[in-house]
Protein backbone atom coordinates (compact mmCIF):
# COMPACT_ATOMS: atom_id res chain seq x y z
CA UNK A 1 0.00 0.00 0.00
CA UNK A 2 2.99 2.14 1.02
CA UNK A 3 4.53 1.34 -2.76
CA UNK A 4 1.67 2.36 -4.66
CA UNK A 5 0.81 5.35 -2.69
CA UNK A 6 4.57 6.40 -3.30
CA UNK A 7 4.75 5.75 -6.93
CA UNK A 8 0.83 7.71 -7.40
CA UNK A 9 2.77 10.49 -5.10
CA UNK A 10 5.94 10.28 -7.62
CA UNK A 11 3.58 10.77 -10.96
CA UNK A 12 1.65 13.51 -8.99
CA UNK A 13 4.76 15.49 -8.38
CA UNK A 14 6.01 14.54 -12.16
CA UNK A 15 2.68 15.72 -13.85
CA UNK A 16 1.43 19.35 -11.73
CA UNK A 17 4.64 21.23 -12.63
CA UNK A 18 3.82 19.71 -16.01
CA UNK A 19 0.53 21.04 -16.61
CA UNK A 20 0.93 24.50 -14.17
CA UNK A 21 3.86 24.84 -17.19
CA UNK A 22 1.37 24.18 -19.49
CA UNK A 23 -1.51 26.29 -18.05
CA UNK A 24 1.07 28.97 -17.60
CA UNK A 25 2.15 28.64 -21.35
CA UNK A 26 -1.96 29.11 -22.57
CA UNK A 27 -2.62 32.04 -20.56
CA UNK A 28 0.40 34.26 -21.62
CA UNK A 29 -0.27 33.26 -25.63
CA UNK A 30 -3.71 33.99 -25.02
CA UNK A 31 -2.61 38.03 -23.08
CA UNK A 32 -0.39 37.83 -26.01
CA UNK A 33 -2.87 37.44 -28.49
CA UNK A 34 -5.88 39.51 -26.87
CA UNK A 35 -2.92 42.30 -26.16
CA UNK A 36 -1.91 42.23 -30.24
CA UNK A 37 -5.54 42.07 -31.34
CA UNK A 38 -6.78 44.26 -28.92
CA UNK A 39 -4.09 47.27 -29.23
CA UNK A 40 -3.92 47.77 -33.29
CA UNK A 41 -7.10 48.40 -35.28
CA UNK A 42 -5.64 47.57 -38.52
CA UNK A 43 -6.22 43.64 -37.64
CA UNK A 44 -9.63 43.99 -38.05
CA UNK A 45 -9.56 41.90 -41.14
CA UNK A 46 -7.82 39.00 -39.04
CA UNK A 47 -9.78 39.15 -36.24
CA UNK A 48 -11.86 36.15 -37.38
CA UNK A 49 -8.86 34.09 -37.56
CA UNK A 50 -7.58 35.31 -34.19
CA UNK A 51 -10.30 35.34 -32.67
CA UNK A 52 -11.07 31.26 -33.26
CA UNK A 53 -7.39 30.80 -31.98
CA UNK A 54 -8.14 32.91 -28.72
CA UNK A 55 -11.45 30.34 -28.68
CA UNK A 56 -9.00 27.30 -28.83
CA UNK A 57 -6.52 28.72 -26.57
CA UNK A 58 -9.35 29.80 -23.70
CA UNK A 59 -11.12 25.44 -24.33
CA UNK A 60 -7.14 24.55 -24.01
CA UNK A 61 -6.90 26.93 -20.79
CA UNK A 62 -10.21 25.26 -19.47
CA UNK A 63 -9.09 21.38 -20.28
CA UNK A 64 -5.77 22.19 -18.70
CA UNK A 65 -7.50 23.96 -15.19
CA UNK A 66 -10.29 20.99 -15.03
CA UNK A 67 -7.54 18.38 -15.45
CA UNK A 68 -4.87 20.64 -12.72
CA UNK A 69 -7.79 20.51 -10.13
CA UNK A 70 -8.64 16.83 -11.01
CA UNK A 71 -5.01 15.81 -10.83
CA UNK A 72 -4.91 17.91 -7.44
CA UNK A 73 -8.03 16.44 -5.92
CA UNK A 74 -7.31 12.61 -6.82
CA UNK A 75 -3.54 13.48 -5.27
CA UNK A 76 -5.24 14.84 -1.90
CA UNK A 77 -8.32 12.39 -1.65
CA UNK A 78 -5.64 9.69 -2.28
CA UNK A 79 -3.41 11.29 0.56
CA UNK A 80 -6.22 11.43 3.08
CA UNK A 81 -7.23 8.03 2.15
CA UNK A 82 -3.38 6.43 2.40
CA UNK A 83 -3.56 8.14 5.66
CA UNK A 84 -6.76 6.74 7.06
CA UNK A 85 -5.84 3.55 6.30
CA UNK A 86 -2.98 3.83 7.75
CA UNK A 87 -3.92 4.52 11.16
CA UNK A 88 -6.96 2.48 10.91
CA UNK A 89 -4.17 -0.72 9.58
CA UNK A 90 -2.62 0.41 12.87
CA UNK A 91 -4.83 0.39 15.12
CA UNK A 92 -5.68 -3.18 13.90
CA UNK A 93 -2.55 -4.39 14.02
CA UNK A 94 -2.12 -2.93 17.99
CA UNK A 95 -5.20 -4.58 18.73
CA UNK A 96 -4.17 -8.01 17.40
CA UNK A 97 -0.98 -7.56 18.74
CA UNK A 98 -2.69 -7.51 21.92
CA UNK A 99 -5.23 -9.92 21.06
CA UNK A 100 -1.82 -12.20 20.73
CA UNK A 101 -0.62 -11.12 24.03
CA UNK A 102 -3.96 -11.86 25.88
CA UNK A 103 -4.48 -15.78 23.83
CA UNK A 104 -0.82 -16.21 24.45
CA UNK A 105 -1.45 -15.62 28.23
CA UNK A 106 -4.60 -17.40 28.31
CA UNK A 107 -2.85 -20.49 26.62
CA UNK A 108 -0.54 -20.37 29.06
CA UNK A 109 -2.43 -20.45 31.58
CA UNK A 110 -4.62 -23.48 30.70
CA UNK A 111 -1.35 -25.48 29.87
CA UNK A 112 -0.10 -24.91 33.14
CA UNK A 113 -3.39 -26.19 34.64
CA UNK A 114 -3.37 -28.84 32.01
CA UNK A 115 -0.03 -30.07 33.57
CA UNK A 116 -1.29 -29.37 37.52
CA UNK A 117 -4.53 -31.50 36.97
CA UNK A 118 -2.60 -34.18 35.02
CA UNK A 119 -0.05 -34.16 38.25
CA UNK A 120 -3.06 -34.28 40.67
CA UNK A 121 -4.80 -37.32 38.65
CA UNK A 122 -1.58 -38.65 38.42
CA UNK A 123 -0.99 -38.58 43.09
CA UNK A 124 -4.57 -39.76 42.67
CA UNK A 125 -4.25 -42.78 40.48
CA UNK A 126 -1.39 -43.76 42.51
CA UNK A 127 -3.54 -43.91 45.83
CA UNK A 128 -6.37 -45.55 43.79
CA UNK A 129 -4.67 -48.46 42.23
CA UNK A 130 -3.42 -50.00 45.66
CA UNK A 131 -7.01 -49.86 47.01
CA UNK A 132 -8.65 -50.59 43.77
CA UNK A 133 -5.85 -53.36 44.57
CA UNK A 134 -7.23 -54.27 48.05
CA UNK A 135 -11.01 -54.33 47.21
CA UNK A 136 -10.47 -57.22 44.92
CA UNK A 137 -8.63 -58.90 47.63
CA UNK A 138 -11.49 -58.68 49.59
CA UNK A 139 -14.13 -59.47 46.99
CA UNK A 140 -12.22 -62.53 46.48
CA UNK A 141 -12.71 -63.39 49.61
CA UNK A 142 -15.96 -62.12 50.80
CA UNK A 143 -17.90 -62.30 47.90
CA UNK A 144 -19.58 -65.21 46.73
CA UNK A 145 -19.73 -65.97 42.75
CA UNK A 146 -22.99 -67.68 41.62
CA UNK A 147 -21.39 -71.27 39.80
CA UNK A 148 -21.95 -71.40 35.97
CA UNK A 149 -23.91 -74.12 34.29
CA UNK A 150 -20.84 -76.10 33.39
CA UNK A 151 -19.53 -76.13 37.31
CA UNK A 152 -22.61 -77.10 38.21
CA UNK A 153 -23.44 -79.98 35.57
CA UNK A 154 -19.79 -81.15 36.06
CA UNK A 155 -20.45 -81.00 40.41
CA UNK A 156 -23.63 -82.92 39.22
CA UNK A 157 -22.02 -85.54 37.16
CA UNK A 158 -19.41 -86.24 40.18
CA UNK A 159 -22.38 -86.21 42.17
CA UNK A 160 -23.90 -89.09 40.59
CA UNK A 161 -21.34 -90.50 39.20
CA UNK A 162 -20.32 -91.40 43.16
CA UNK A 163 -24.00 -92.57 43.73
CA UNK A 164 -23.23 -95.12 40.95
CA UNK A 165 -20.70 -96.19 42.25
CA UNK A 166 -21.89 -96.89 45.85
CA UNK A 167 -25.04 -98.24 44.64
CA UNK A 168 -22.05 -100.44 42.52
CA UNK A 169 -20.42 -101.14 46.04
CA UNK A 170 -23.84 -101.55 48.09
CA UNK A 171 -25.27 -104.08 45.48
CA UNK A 172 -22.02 -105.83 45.10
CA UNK A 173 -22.05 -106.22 49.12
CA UNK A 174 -25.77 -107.27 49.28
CA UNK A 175 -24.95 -110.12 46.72
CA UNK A 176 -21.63 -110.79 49.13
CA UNK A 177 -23.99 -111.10 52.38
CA UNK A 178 -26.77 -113.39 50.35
CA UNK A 179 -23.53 -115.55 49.44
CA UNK A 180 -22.66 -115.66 52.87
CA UNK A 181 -25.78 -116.70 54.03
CA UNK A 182 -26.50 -118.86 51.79
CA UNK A 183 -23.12 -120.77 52.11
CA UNK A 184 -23.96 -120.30 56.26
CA UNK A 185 -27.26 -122.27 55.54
CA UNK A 186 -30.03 -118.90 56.28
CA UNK A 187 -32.12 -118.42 53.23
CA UNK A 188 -34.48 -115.52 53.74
């Protein structure tokens, strides 16, 4: 922004002189010419002539003031407007600046109480885990677990599997005692 203004300020300073030359030139050929046809009467026959030149000289006066003042006005407007944007581009950039400052400072902050809280669950966790530890010590012991299906079927199975086998033992000492009675002579 600084560039352009600079090189618009450069072509300001280049042109003026320029056309104040210029304006200056058209205003002493036209008190030239109004001062030659104006003082001797014996250019009355020429006056036509001179008189459309003094017309082209006064448009050429009036093209060179408008475009002066236009040159002049678009050189101040562009000024004022370089300058207002200027402070306004540094105002913004002060309050960003301190925007920066203030999210800096507020990051800050929240990482240091990122890194307290993580230290603090950290002291915690270490008390937790030995009772956490403890509890299932104790719910081990204390608690009692409801048997699945399969312990159950298989404490089942044992279970009869042991009646079999003393009903095996009891009939296999029945059929010992009939023996023995028998062989003793008792027959019931």
């Amino acid at each position: 922004m600084d560039k352009l203004r600079e090189e618009e300020n450069v072509a300001y300073k280049k042109n003026k002189p320029e056309l104040e030359q210029g304006l200056e030139g058209v205003k002493l050929a036209l008190k030239v010419l109004s001062d030659y046809y104006d003082s001797d009467a014996s250019h009355s026959a020429a006056e036509g002539a001179g008189s459309s030149i003094i017309g082209l000289l006064e448009v050429a006066e009036s093209d060179l003031e408008k475009e002066l003042a236009e040159v002049i006005a678009t050189e101040e407007m562009a000024a004022a407007t370089h300058e207002k944007e200027t402070k306004e581009n540094a105002i913004d950039k002060a309050a960003k600046e301190q925007d920066v400052k203030y999210k800096t400072k507020e990051a800050d902050e929240l990482d240091a109480a990122v890194a307290e809280a993580t230290a603090d669950k950290d002291g915690v966790q270490a008390e937790l885990d030995p009772v956490l530890k403890y509890l299932k010590t104790l719910e081990d012991r204390c608690i009692a677990k409801a048997e699945t299906y399969e312990d159950k079927k298989a404490k089942r199975d044992a279970e009869i599997a042991g009646l079999k086998e003393a009903l095996q033992i009891l009939e296999g000492q029945s059929f010992l005692q009939r023996k023995v009675r028998r062989s003793r002579g008792v027959h019931r």
